[in-house]
C-alpha atoms as a PDB file:
ATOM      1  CA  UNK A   1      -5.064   6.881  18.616  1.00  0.00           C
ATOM      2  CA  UNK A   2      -3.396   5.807  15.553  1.00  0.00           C
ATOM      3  CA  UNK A   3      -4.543   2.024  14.701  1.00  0.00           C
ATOM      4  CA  UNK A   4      -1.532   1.059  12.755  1.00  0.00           C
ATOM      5  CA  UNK A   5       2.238   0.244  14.198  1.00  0.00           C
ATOM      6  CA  UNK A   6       4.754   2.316  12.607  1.00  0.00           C
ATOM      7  CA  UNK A   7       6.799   0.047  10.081  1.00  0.00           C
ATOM      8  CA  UNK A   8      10.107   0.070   8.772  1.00  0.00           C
ATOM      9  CA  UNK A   9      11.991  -0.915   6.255  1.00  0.00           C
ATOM     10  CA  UNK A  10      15.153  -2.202   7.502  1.00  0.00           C
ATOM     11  CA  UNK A  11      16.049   1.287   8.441  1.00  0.00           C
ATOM     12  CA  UNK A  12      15.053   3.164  11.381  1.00  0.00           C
ATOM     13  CA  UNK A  13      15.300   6.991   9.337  1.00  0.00           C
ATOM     14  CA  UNK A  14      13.050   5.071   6.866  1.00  0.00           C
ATOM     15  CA  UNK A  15      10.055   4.553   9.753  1.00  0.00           C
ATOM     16  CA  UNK A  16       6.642   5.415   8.668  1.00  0.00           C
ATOM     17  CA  UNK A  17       4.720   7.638  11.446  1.00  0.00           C
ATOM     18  CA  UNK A  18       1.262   8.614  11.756  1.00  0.00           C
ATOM     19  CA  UNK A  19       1.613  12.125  10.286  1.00  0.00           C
ATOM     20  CA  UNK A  20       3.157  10.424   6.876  1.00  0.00           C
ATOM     21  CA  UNK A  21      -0.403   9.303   6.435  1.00  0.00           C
ATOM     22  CA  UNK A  22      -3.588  10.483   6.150  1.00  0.00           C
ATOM     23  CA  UNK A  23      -6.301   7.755   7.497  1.00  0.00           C
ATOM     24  CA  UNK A  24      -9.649   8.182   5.703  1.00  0.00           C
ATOM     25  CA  UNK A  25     -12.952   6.120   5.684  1.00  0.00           C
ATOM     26  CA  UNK A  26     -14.944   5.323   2.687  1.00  0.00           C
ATOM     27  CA  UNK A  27     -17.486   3.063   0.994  1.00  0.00           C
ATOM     28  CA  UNK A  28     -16.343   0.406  -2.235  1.00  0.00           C
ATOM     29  CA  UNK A  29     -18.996  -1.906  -3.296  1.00  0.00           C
ATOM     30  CA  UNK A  30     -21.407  -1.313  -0.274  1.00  0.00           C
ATOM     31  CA  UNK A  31     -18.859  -1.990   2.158  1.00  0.00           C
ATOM     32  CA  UNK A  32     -16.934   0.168   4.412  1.00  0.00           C
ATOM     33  CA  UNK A  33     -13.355   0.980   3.064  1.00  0.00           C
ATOM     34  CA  UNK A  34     -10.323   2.077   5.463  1.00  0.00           C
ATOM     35  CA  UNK A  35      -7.376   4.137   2.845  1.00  0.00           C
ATOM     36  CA  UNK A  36      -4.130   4.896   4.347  1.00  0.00           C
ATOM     37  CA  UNK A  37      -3.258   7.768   1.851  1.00  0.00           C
ATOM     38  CA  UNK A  38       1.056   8.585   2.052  1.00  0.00           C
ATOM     39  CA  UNK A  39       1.245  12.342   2.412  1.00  0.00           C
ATOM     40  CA  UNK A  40       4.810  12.460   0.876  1.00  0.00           C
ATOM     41  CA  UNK A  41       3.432  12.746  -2.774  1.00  0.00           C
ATOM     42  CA  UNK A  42       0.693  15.936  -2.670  1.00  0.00           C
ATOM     43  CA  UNK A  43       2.121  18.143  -4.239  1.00  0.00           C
ATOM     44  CA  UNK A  44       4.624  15.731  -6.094  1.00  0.00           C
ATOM     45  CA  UNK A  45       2.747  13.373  -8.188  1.00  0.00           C
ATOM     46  CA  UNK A  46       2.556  12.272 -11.003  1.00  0.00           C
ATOM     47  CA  UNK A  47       6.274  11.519 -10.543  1.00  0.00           C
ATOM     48  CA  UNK A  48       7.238  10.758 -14.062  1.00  0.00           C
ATOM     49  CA  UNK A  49      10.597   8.091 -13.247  1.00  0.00           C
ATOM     50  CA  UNK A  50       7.813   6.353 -11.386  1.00  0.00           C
ATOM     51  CA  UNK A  51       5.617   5.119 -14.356  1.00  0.00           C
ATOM     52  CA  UNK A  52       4.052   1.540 -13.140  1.00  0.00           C
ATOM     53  CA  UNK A  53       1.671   1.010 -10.457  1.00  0.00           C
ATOM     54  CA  UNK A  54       2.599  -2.706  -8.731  1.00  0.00           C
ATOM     55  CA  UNK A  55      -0.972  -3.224  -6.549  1.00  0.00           C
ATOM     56  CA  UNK A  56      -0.390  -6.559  -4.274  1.00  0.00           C
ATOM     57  CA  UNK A  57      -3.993  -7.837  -2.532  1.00  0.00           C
ATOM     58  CA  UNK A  58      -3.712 -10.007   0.024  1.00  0.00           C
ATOM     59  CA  UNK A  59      -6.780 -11.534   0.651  1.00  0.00           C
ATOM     60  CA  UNK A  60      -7.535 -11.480   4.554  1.00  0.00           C
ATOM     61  CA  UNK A  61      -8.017 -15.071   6.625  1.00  0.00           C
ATOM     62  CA  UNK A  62     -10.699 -14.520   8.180  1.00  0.00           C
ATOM     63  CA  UNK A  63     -12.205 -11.071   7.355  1.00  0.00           C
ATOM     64  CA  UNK A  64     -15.329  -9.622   9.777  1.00  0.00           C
ATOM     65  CA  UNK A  65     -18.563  -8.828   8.284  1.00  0.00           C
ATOM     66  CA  UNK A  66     -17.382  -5.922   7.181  1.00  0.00           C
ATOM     67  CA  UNK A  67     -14.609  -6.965   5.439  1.00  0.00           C
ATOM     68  CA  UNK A  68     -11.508  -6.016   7.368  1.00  0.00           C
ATOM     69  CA  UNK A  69      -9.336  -7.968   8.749  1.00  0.00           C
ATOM     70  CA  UNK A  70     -10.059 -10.143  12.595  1.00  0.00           C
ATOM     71  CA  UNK A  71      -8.456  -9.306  15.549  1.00  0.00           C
ATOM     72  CA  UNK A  72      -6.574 -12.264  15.222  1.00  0.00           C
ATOM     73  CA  UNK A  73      -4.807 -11.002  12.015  1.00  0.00           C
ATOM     74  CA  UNK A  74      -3.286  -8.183  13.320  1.00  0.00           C
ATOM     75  CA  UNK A  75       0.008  -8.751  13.369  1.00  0.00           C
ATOM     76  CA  UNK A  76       0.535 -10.931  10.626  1.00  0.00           C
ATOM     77  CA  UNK A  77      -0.642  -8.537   8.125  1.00  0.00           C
ATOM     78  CA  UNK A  78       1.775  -6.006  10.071  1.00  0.00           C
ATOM     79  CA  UNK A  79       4.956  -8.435   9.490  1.00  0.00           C
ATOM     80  CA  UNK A  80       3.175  -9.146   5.850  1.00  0.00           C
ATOM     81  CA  UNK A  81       3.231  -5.264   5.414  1.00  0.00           C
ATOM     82  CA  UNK A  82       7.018  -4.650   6.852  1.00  0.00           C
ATOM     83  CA  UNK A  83       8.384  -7.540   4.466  1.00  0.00           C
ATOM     84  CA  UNK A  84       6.455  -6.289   1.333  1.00  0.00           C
ATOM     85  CA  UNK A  85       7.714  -2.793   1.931  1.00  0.00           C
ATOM     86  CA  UNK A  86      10.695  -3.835   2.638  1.00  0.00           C
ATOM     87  CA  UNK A  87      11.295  -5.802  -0.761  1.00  0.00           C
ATOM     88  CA  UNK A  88       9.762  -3.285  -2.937  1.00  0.00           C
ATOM     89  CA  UNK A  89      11.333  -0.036  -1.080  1.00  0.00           C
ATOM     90  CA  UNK A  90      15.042  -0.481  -1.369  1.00  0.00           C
ATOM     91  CA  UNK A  91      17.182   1.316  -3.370  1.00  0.00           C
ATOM     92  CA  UNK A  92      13.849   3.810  -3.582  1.00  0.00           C
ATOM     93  CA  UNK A  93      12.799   1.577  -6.739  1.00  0.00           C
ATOM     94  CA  UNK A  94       9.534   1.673  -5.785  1.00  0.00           C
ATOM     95  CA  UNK A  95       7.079   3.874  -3.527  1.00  0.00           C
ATOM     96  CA  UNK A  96       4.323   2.946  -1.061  1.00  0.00           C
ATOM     97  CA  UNK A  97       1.578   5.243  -1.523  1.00  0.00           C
ATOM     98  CA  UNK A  98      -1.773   3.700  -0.842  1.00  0.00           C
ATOM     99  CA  UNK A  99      -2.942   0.941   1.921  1.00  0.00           C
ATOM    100  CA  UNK A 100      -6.520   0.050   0.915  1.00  0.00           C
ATOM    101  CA  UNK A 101      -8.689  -2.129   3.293  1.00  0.00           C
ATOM    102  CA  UNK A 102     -11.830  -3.230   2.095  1.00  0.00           C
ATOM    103  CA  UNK A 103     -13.880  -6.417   1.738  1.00  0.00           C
ATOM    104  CA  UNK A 104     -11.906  -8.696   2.658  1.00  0.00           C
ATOM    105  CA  UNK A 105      -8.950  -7.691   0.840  1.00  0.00           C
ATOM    106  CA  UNK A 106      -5.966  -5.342   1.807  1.00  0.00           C
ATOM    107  CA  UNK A 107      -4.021  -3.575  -1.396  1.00  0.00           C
ATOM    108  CA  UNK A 108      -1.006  -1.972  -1.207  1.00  0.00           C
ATOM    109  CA  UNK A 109      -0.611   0.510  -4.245  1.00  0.00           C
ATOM    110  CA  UNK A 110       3.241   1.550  -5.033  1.00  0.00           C
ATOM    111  CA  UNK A 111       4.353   3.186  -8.066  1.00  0.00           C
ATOM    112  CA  UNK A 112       7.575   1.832  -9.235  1.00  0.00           C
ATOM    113  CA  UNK A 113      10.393   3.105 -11.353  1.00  0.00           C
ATOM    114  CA  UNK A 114      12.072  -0.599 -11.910  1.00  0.00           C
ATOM    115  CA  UNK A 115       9.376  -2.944 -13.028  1.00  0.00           C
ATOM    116  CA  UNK A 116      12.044  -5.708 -13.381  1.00  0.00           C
ATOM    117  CA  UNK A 117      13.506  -5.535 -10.416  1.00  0.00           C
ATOM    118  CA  UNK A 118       9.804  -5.005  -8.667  1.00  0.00           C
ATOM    119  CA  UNK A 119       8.617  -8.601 -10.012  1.00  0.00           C
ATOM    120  CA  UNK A 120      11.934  -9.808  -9.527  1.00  0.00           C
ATOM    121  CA  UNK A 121      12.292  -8.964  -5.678  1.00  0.00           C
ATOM    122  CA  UNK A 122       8.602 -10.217  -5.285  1.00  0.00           C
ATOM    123  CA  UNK A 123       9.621 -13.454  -6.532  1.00  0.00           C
ATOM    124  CA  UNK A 124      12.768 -13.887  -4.793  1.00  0.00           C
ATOM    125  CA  UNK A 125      11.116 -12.356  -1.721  1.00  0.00           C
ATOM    126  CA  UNK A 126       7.971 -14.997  -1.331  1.00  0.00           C
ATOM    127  CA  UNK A 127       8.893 -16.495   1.339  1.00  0.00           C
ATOM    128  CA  UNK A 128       9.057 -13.567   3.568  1.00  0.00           C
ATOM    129  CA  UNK A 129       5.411 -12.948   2.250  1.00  0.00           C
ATOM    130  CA  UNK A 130       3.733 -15.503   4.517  1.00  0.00           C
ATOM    131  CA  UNK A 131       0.500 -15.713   6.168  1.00  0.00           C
ATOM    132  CA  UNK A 132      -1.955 -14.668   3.121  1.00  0.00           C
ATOM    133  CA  UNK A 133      -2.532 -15.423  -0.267  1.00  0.00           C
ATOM    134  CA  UNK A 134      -1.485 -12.497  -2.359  1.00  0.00           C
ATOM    135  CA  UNK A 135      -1.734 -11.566  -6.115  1.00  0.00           C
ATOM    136  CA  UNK A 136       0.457  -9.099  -7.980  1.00  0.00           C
ATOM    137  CA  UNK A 137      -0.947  -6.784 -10.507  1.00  0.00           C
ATOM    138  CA  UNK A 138       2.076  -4.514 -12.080  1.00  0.00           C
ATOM    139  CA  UNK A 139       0.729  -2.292 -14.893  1.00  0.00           C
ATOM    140  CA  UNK A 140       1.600   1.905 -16.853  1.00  0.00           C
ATOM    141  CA  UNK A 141       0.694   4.003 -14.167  1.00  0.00           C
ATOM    142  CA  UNK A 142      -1.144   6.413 -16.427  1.00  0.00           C
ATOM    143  CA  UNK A 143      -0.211   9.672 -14.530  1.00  0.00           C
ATOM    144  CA  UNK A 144      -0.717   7.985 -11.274  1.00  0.00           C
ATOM    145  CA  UNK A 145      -4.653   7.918 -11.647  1.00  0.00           C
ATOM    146  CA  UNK A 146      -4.927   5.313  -8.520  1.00  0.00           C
ATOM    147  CA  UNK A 147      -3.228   7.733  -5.879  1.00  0.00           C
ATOM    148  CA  UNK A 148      -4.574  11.083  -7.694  1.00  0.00           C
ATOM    149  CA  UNK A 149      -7.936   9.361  -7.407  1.00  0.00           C
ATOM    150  CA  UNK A 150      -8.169   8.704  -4.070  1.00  0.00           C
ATOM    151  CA  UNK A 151      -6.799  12.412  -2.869  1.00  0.00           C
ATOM    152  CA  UNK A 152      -9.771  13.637  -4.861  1.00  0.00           C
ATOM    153  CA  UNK A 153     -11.893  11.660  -2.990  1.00  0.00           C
ATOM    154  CA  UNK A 154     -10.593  13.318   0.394  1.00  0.00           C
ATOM    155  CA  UNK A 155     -10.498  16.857  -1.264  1.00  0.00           C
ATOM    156  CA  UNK A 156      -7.032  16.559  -1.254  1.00  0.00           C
ATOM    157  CA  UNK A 157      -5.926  16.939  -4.944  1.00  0.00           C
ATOM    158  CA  UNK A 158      -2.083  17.104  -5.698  1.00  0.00           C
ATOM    159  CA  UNK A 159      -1.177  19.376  -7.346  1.00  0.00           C
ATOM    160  CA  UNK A 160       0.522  18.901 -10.822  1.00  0.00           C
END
């Protein structure tokens, strides 16, 4: 069964389903990892408009022993996912491409053609990103290593 609620972005064609991902299991710094790995881009990336990586952690409550989030956190990271998503995905600006869950801390990896308007909507959009404390890392995407890296792990290069 697939663990995570669909999400959308303020518009129902714009809903995220299972198949979009690909849900993979891993190990980062002796701990177990969960990736959420968006399917749209094999095939497609590097996408060159899409130049800057913007990686938001938010650094879970109460994480388990493991490192992933409690029970209890559920869904507030889901409504912390839908808002963030939701800021940085209108008007296409920017693209959701990784969901990385390991100790302690969930990223969110998008690539982003409008670093600008990126930091801009994050700051404007704060206080719809409640529940966790969060920092925002937006940097030159150098050919998309983060995403390109991770398919590699799951023997999944895109192609070029």
């Amino acid at each position: 069964m697939w663990p995570f609620q669909d999400r959308t972005t303020g518009r129902d064609e714009r809903a995220s389903k299972p198949a979009d991902w690909s849900l993979c299991r891993g190990e980062r710094d002796g701990l177990p990892m969960n990736v959420r790995l968006a399917n749209a881009y094999h095939g497609l990336a590097p996408i060159p408009e899409y130049d800057h990586h913007v990686i938001v952690s938010a650094r879970l409550r109460s994480p388990s022993a493991w490192g992933f989030p409690s029970l209890g956190e559920g869904d507030d990271l889901e409504r912390f996912e839908v808002n963030l998503c939701g800021l940085l995905e209108a008007g296409n600006d920017s693209l959701c491409t990784l969901v990385v869950t390991n100790n302690g801390l969930r990223d969110f990896i998008f690539y982003t053609r409008d670093v600008r308007g990126a930091q801009e909507r994050l700051d404007s959009g704060v206080s719809k990103l409640i529940g966790f404390a969060y920092e925002v890392a937006i940097e030159p995407a150098e050919e998309w290593r983060i995403y390109r890296t991770f398919c590699s792990w799951i023997n999944r290069a895109p192609e070029a």
